[in-house]
N, C-alpha and C. Protein backbone atom coordinates (compact mmCIF):
# COMPACT_ATOMS: atom_id res chain seq x y z
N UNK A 1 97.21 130.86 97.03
CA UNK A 1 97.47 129.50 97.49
C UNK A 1 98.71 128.98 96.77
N UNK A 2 99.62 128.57 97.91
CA UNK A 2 100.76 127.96 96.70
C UNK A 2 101.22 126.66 96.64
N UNK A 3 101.35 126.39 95.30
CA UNK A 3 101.38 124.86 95.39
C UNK A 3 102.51 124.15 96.05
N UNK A 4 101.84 123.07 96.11
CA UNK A 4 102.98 121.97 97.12
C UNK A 4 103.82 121.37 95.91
N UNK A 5 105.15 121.10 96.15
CA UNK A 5 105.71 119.97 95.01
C UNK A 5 105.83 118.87 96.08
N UNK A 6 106.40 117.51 94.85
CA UNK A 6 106.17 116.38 95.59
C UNK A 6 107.87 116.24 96.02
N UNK A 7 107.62 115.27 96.47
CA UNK A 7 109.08 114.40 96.54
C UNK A 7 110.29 114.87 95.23
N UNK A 8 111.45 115.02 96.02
CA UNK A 8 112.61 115.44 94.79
C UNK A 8 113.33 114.10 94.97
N UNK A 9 113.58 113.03 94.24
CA UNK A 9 113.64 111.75 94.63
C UNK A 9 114.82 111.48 93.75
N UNK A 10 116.03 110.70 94.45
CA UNK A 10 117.02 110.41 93.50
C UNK A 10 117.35 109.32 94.25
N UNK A 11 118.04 108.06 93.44
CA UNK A 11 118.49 106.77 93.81
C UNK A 11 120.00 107.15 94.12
N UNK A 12 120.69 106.16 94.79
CA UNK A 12 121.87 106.17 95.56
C UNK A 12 122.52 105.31 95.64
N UNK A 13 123.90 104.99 95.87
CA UNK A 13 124.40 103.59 95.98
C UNK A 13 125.62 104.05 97.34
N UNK A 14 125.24 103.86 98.92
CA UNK A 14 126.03 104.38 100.06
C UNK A 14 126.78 103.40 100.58
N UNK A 15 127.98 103.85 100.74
CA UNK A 15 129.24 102.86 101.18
C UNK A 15 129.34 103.19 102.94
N UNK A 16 129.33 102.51 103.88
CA UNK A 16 129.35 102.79 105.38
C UNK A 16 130.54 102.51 105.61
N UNK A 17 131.35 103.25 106.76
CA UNK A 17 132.09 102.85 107.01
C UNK A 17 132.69 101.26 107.93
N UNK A 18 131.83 100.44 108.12
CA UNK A 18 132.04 99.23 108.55
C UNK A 18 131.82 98.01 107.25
N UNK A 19 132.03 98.65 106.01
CA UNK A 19 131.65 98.03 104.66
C UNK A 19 130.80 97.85 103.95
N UNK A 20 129.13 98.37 104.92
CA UNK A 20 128.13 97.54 104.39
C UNK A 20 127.96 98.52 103.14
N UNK A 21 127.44 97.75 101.92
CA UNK A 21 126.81 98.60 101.12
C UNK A 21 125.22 98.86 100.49
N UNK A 22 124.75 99.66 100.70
CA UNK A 22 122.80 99.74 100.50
C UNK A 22 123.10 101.05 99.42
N UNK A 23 121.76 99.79 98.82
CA UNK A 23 121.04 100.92 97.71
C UNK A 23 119.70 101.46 97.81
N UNK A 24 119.61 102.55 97.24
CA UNK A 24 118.31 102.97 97.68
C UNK A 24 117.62 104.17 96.78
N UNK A 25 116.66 105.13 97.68
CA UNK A 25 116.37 106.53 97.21
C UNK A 25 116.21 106.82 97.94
N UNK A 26 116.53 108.48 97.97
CA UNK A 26 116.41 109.05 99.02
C UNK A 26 115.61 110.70 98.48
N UNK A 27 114.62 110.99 99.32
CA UNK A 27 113.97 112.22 99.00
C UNK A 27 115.08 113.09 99.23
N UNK A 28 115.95 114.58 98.38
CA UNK A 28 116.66 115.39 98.65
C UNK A 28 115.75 116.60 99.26
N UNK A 29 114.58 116.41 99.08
CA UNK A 29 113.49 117.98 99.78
C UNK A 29 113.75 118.65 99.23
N UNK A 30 114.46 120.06 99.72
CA UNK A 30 114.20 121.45 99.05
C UNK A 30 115.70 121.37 98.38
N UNK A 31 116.60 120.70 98.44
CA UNK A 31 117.81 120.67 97.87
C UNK A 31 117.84 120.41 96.23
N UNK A 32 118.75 121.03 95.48
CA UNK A 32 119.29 120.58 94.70
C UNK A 32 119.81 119.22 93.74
N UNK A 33 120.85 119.04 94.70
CA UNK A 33 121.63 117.68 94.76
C UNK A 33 121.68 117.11 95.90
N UNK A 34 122.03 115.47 95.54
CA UNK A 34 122.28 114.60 96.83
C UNK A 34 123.71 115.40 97.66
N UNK A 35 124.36 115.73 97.34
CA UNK A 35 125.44 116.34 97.90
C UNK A 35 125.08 117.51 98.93
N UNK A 36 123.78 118.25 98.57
CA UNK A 36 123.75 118.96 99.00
C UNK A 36 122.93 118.96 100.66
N UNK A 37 122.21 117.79 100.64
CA UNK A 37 121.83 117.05 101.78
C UNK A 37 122.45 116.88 102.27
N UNK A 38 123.64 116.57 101.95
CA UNK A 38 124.62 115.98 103.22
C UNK A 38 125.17 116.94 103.73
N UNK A 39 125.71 117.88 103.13
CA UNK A 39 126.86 119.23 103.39
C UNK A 39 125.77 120.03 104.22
N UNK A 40 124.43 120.50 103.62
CA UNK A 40 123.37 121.33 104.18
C UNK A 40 122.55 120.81 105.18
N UNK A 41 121.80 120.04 104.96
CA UNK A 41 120.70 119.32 105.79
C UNK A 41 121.02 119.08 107.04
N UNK A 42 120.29 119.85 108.01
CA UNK A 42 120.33 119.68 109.50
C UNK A 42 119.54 118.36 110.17
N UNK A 43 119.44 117.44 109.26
CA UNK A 43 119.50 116.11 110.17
C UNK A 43 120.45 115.31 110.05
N UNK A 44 121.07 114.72 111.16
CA UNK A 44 121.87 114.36 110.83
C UNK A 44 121.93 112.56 110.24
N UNK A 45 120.79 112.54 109.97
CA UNK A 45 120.01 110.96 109.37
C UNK A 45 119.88 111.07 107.71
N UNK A 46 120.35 110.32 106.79
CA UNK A 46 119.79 110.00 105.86
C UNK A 46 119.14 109.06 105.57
N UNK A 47 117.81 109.27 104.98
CA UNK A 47 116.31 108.01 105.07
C UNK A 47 116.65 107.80 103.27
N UNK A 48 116.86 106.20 103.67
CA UNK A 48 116.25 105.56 102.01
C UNK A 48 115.53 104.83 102.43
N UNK A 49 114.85 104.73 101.56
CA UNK A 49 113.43 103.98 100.66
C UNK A 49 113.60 103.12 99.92
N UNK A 50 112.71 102.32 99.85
CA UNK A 50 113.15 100.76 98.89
C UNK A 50 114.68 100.64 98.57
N UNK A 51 115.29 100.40 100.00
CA UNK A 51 116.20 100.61 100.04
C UNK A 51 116.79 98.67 99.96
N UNK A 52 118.06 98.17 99.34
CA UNK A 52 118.52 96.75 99.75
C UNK A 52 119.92 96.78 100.19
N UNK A 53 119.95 95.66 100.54
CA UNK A 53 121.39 95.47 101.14
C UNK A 53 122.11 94.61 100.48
N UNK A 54 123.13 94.92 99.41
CA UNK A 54 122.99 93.02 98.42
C UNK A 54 124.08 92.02 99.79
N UNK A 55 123.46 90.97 99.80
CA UNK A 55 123.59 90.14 100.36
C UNK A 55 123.16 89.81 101.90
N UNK A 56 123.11 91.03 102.46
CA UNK A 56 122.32 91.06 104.13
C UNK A 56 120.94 90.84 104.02
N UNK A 57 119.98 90.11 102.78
CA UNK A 57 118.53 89.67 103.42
C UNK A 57 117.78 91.24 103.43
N UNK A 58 118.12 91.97 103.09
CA UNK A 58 116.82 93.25 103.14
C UNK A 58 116.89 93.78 101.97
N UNK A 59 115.46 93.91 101.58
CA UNK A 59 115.00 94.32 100.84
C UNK A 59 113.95 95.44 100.64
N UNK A 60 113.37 96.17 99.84
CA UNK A 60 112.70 96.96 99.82
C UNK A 60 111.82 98.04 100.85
N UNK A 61 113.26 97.80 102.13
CA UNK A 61 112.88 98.41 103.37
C UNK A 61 113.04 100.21 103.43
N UNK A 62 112.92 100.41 104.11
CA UNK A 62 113.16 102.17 104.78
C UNK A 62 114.26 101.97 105.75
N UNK A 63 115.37 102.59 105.44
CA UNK A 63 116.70 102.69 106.33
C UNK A 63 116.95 104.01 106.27
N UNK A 64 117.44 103.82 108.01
CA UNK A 64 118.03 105.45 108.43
C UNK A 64 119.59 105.21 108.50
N UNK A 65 120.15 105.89 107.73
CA UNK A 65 121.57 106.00 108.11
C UNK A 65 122.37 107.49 108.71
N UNK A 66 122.90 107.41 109.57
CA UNK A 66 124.28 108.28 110.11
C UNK A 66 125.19 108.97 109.23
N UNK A 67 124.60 110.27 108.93
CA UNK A 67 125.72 110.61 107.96
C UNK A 67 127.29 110.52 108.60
N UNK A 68 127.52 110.15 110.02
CA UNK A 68 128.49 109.92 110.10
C UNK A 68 129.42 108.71 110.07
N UNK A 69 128.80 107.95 109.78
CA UNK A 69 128.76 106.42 108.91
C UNK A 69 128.87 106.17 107.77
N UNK A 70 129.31 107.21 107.03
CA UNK A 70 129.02 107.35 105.16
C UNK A 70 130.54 107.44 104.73
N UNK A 71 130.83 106.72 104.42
CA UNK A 71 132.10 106.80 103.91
C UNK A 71 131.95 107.97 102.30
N UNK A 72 131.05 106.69 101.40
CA UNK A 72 131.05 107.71 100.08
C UNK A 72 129.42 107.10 99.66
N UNK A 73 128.85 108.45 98.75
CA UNK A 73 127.68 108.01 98.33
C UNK A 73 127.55 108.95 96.64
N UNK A 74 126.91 107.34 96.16
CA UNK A 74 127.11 107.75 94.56
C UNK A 74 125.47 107.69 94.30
N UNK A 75 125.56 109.09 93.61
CA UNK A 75 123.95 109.26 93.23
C UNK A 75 124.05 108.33 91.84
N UNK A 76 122.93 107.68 91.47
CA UNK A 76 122.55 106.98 90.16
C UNK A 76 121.47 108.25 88.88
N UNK A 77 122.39 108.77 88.04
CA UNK A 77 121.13 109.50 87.64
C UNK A 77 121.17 109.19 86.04
């Protein structure tokens, strides 16, 4: 029987290309690094979690973003 691991969980700070900026976490799964989600990972969605928006009113939501909408994204570690 082999064990399950949990969540590989790292916080983020993602710049979009229409300016907005959200912070968040995002599960990387079987990856490494946040980098490596983006370059590897065949979805083309990145999901944060208690994710905010400073100043757009959201807070501690679940957002899907477009990796083709990502200008730059800085892992917090």
């Amino acid at each position: 029987m082999s064990e399950s691991k949990g969540p590989k969980i790292k916080k983020a700070n993602i710049r979009l290309s229409d300016g907005t900026h959200i912070k968040g976490q995002v599960n990387i799964k079987e990856h490494d690094r946040l980098s490596d989600l983006l370059n590897f990972g065949e979805d083309p969605f990145v999901v944060l979690f208690n994710a905010t928006v400073p100043g757009g009113g959201i807070g501690g939501k679940v957002i899907f973003v477009s990796k083709n909408q990502i200008l730059w994204i800085c892992p917090e570690d």
